[in-house]
Protein backbone atom coordinates (compact mmCIF):
# COMPACT_ATOMS: atom_id res chain seq x y z
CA UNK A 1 65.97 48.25 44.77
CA UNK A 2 65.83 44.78 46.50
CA UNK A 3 64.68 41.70 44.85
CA UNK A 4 61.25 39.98 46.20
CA UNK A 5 63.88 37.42 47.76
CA UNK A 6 66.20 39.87 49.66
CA UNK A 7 62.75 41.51 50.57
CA UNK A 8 61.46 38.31 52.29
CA UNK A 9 64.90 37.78 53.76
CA UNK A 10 64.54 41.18 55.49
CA UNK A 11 60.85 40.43 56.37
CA UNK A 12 61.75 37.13 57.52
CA UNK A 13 64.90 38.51 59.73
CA UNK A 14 62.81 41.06 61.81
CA UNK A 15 59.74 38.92 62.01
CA UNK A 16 61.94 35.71 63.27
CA UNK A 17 61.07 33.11 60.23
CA UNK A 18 60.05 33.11 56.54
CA UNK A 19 56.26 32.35 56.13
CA UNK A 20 53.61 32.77 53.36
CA UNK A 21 52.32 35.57 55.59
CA UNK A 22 56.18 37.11 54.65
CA UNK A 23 56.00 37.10 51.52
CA UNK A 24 51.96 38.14 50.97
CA UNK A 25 53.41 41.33 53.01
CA UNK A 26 56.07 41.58 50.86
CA UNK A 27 54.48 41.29 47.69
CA UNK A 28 51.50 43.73 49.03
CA UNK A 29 54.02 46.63 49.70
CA UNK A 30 56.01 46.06 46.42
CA UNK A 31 52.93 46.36 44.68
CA UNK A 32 51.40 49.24 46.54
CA UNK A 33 54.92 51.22 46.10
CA UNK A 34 54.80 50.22 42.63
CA UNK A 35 50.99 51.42 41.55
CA UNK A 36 51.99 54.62 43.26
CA UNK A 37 55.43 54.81 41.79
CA UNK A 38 56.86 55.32 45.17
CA UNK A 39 60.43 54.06 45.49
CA UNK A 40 60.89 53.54 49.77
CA UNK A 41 64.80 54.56 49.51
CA UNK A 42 64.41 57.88 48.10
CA UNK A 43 60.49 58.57 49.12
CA UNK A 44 60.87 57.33 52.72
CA UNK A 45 59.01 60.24 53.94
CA UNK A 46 56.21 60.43 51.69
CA UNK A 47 55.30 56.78 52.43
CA UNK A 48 52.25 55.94 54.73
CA UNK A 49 50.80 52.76 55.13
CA UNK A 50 47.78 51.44 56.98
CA UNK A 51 47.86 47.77 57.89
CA UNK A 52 44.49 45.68 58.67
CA UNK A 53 45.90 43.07 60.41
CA UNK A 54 47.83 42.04 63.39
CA UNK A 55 49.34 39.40 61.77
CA UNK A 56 52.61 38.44 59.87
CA UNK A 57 52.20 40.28 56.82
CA UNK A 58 52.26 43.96 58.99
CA UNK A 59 56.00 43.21 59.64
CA UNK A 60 56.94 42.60 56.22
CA UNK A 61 54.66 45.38 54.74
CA UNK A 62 56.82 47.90 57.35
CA UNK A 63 60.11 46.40 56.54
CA UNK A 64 59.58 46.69 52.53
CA UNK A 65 58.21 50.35 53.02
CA UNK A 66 60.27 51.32 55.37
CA UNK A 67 57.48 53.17 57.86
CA UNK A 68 57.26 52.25 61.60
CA UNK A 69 54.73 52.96 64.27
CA UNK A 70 57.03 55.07 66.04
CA UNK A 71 57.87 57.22 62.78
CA UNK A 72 53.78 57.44 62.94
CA UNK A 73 54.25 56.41 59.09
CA UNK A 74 52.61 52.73 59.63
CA UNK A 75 49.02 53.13 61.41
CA UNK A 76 47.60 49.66 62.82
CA UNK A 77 43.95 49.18 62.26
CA UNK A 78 43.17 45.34 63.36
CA UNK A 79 40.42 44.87 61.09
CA UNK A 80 41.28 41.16 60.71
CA UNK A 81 41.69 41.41 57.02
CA UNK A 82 44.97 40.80 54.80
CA UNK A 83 44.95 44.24 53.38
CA UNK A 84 46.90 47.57 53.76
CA UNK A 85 46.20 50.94 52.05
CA UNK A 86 49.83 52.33 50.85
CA UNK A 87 49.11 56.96 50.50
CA UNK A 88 51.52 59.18 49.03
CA UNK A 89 51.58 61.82 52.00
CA UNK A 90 53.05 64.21 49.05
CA UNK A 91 50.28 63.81 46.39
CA UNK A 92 47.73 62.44 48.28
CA UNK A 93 47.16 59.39 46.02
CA UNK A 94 46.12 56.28 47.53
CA UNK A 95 45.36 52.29 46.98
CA UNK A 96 43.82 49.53 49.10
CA UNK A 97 45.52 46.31 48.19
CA UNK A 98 43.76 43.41 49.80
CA UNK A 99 44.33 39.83 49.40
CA UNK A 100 41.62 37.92 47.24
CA UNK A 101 42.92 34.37 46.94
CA UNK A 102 44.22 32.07 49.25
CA UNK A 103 46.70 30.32 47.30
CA UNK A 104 49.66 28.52 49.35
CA UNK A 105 52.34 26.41 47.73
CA UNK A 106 52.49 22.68 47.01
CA UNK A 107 54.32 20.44 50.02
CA UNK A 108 57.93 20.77 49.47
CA UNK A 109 57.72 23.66 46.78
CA UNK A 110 59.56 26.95 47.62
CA UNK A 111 57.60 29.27 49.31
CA UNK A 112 59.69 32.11 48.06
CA UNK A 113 59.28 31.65 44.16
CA UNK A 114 55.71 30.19 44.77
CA UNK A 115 54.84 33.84 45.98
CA UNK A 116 57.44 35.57 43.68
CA UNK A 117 56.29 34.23 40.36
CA UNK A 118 52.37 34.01 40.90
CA UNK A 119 50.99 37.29 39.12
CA UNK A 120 50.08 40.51 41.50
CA UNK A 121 46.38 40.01 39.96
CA UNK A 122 46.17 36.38 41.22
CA UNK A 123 46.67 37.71 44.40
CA UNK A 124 45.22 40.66 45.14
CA UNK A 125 42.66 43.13 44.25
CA UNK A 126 43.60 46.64 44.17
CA UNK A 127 41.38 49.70 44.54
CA UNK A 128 41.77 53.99 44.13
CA UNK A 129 41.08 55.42 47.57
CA UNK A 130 40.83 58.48 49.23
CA UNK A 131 42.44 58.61 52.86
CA UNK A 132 41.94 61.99 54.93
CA UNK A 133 44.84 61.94 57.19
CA UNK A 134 44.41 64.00 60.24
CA UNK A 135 47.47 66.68 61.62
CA UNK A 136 47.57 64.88 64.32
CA UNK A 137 48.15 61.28 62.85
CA UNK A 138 51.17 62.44 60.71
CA UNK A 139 54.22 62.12 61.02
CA UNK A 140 56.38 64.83 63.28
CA UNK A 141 56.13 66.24 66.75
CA UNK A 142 53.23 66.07 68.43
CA UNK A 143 50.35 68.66 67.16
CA UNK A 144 48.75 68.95 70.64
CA UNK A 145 49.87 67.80 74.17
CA UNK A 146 47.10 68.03 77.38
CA UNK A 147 47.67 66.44 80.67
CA UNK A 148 44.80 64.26 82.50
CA UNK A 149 43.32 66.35 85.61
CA UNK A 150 43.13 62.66 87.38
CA UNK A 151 46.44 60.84 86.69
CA UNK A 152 48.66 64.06 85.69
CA UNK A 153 50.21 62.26 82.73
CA UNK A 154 50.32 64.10 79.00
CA UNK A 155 48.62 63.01 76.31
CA UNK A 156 49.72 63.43 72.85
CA UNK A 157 48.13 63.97 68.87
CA UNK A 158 44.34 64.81 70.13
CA UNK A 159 44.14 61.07 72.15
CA UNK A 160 42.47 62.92 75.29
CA UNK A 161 39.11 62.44 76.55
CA UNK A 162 36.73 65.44 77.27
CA UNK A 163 34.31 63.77 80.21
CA UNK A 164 32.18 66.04 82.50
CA UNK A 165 34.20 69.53 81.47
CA UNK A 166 37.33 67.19 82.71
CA UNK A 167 40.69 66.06 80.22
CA UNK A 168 41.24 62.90 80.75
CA UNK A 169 43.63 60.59 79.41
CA UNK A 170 41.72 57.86 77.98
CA UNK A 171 42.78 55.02 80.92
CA UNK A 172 40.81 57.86 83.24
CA UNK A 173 37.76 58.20 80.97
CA UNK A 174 37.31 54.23 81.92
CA UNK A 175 39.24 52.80 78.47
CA UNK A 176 42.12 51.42 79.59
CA UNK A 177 43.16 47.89 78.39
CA UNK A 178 45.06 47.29 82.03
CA UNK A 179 43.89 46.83 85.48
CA UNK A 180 46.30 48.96 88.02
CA UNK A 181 47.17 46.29 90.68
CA UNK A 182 48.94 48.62 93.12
């Protein structure tokens, strides 16, 4: 297993700097491995993580865990909140880990030990959960596929639209986050 330093180096490598947002992530997912005994070399696929934020700690939380959006093992859900929810897909355990203090380090201190050596329970506040994971959020091929009767293309994992009798991908159904310019 990696130390919390080679962990932030990762981090800090795929996100494109070190930053306390690094190493909150980092400490997060090594705690929420840890509570559930999860070790992300050899449990890689029993690992899913749901991230509340956008933000800087989301990279590091995937890179410690090892999930991605494209393995469908790392779910987004932009709540604005420094907090993740780490499930053993296996056992169905789960814990919320949010961040309950917003400590940063002295001018000139090391960011790295600052956040290695302040305890897990001066940071965050974990909680028990229960997360019911739909089939067609997990991980694998796709459960369903359905094509939109307006713009023909498929649509994948249950993300159609039923609207007047009609399937519609959800750009169709009037939800798109795009304007068509051509």
């Amino acid at each position: 297993m990696n130390t919390f330093r080679q962990d932030v180096e990762r981090a800090g490598a795929y996100h494109g700097h070190i930053c306390s947002g690094q190493c909150i992530g980092v400490k997060m997912a090594r705690l929420g491995l840890g509570t559930l005994g999860l070790d992300p070399e050899r449990d890689r696929k029993r690992i899913y993580v749901f991230v509340e934020c956008g933000r800087c700690p989301a990279d590091a939380i995937g890179i410690v865990t090892g999930t991605r959006l494209g393995r469908r093992t790392l779910r987004a859900m932009d709540f604005g909140k420094v907090a993740a929810t780490f499930v053993d897909l296996e056992t169905g355990n789960a814990v919320r880990i949010q961040r309950h203090t917003r400590r940063h380090p002295a001018e000139g201190e090391d960011l790295i030990d600052f956040y290695e050596i302040m305890p897990d329970e001066a940071m965050f506040k974990v909680q028990r959960v229960q997360v019911d994971i739909p089939p067609c959020d997990l991980p694998g091929k796709p459960v369903e596929v359905q094509y939109c009767e307006i713009c023909g293309e498929d649509i994948t994992d249950s993300r159609h639209v039923v609207k007047d009798g009609r399937i519609l991908c959800k750009a169709c159904a009037g939800e798109a986050y795009y304007t068509l310019l051509d």
